[in-house]
Protein backbone atom coordinates (compact mmCIF):
# COMPACT_ATOMS: atom_id res chain seq x y z
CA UNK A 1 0.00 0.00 0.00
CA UNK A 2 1.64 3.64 -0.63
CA UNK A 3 1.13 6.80 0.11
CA UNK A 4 -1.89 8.45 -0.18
CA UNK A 5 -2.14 12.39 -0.44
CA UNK A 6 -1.52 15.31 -2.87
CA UNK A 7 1.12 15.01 -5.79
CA UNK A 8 2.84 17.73 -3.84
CA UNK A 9 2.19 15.34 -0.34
CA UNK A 10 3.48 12.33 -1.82
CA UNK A 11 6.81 14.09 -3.11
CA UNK A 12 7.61 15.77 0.12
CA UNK A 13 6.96 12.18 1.58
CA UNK A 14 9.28 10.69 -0.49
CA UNK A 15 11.69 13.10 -0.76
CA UNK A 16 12.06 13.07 3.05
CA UNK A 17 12.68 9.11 2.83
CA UNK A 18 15.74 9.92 0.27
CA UNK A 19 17.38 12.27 2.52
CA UNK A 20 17.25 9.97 5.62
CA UNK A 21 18.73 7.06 3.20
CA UNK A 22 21.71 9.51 2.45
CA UNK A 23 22.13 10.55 5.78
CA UNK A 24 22.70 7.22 6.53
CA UNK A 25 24.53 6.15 3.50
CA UNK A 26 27.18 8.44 5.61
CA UNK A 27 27.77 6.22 8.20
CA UNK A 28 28.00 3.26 5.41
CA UNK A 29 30.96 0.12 5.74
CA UNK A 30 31.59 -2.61 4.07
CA UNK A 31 32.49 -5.70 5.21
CA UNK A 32 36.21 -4.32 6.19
CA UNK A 33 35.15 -1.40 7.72
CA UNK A 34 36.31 1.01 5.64
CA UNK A 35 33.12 4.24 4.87
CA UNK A 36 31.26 4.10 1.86
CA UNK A 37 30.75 7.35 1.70
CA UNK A 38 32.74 9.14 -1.12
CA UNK A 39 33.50 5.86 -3.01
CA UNK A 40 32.81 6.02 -6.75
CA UNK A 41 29.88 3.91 -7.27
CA UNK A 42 29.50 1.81 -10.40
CA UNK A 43 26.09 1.85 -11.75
CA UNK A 44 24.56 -0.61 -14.17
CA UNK A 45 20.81 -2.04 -15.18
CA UNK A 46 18.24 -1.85 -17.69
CA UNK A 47 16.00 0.56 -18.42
CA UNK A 48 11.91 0.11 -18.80
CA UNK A 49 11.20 1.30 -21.67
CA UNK A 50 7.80 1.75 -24.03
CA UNK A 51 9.47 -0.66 -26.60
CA UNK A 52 11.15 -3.26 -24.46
CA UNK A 53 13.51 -3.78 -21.92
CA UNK A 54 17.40 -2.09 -22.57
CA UNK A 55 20.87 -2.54 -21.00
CA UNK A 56 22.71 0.23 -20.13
CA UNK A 57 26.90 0.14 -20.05
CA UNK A 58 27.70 0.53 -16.64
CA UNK A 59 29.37 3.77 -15.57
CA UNK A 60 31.08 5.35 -12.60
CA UNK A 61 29.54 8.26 -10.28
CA UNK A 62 31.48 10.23 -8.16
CA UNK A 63 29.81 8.98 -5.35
CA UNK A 64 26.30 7.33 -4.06
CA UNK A 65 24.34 10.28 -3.30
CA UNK A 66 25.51 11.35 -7.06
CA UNK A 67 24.44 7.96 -8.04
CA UNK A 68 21.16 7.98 -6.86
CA UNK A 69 20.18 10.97 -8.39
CA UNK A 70 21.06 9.80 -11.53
CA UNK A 71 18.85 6.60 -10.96
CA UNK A 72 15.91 8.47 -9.70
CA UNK A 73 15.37 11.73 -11.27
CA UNK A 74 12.05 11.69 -13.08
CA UNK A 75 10.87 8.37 -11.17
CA UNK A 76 7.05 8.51 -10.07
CA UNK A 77 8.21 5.99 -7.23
CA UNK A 78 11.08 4.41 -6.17
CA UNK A 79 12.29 1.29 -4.30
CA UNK A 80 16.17 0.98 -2.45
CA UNK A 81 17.31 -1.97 -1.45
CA UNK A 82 20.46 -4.42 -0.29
CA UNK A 83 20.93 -7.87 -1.90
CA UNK A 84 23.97 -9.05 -1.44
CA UNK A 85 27.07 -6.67 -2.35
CA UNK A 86 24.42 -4.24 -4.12
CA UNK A 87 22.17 -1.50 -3.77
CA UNK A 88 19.54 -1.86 -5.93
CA UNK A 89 16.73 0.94 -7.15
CA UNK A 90 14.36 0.15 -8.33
CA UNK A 91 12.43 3.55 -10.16
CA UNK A 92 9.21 3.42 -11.91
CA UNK A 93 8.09 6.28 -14.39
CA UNK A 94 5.32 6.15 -16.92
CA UNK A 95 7.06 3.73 -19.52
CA UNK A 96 7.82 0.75 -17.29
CA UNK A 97 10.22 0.58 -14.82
CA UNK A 98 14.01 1.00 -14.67
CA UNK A 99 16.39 -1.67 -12.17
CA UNK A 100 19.70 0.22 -11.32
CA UNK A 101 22.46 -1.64 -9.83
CA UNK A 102 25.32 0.29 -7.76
CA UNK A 103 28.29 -0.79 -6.10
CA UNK A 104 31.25 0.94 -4.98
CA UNK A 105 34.60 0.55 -6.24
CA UNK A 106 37.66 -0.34 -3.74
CA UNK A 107 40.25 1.99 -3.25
CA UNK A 108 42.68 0.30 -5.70
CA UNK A 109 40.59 0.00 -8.60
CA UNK A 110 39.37 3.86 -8.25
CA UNK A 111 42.62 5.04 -8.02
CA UNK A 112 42.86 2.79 -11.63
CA UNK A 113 40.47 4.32 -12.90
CA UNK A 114 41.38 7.63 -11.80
CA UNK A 115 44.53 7.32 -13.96
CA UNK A 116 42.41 6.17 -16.96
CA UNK A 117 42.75 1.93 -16.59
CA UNK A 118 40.26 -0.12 -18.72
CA UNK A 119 38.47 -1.93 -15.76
CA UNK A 120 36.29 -4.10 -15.79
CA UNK A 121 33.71 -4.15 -13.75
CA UNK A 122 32.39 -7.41 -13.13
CA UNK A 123 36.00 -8.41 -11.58
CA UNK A 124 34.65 -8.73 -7.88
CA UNK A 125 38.47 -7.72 -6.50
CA UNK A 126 37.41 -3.90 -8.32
CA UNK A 127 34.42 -4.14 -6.29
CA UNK A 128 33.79 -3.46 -2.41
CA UNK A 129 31.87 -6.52 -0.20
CA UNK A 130 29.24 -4.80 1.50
CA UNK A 131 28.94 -5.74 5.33
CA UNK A 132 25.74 -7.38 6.60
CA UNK A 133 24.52 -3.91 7.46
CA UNK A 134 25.08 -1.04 6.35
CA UNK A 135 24.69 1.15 9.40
């Protein structure tokens, strides 16, 4: 069941769940300990579209709360959730619905990529384990 109100209810509603997910994305580990926060984040998914589902290439955002934006800007509603090493979002609009998948880069492989290194990003040592939770 969702939210029931205004257009202008409903967004304040929601937009108030975003910033307490970023406000805690600040206290964020993984599994070693070491903050989430400020990690490039490596997005990838599919996008709902009106004539079928599409991949997108993955690609890097500075960080998650830049991340997110990019997933949900012009979503009608939107889902966050763990599974696994991932954050997934999941952000409906009026063509279908779009699946993002972020996860942060380790400190090695940004500072690869920083310098311009081909990485690829299904190699799990370029990507962070996230701890059981994540604050």
């Amino acid at each position: 069941m969702g939210y029931e109100g205004t257009d202008e209810e409903i967004s304040e509603y929601y937009a108030d769940d975003i910033k307490d997910l970023i406000a805690n994305m600040e206290y964020a580990k993984d599994k070693d300990g070491n903050d989430l926060w400020g990690a490039k984040v490596v997005i990838s998914g599919t996008l709902g579209l009106w004539d079928g589902k599409k991949t997108i290439v993955p690609e890097v955002a500075k960080d998650f709360e830049h991340a997110l934006w990019l997933c949900i800007d012009n979503a009608d509603y939107c889902k966050v959730y763990k599974e696994y090493s991932k954050i997934i979002i999941e952000a409906t609009h009026h063509d279908g619905t779009n699946v993002f998948t972020l996860q942060f880069l380790t400190e090695d492989a940004e500072m690869k990529y920083n310098y311009g290194a081909d990485l690829k990003f299904t190699n799990r040592r370029n990507l962070r384990t996230l701890g059981k939770y994540l604050f």
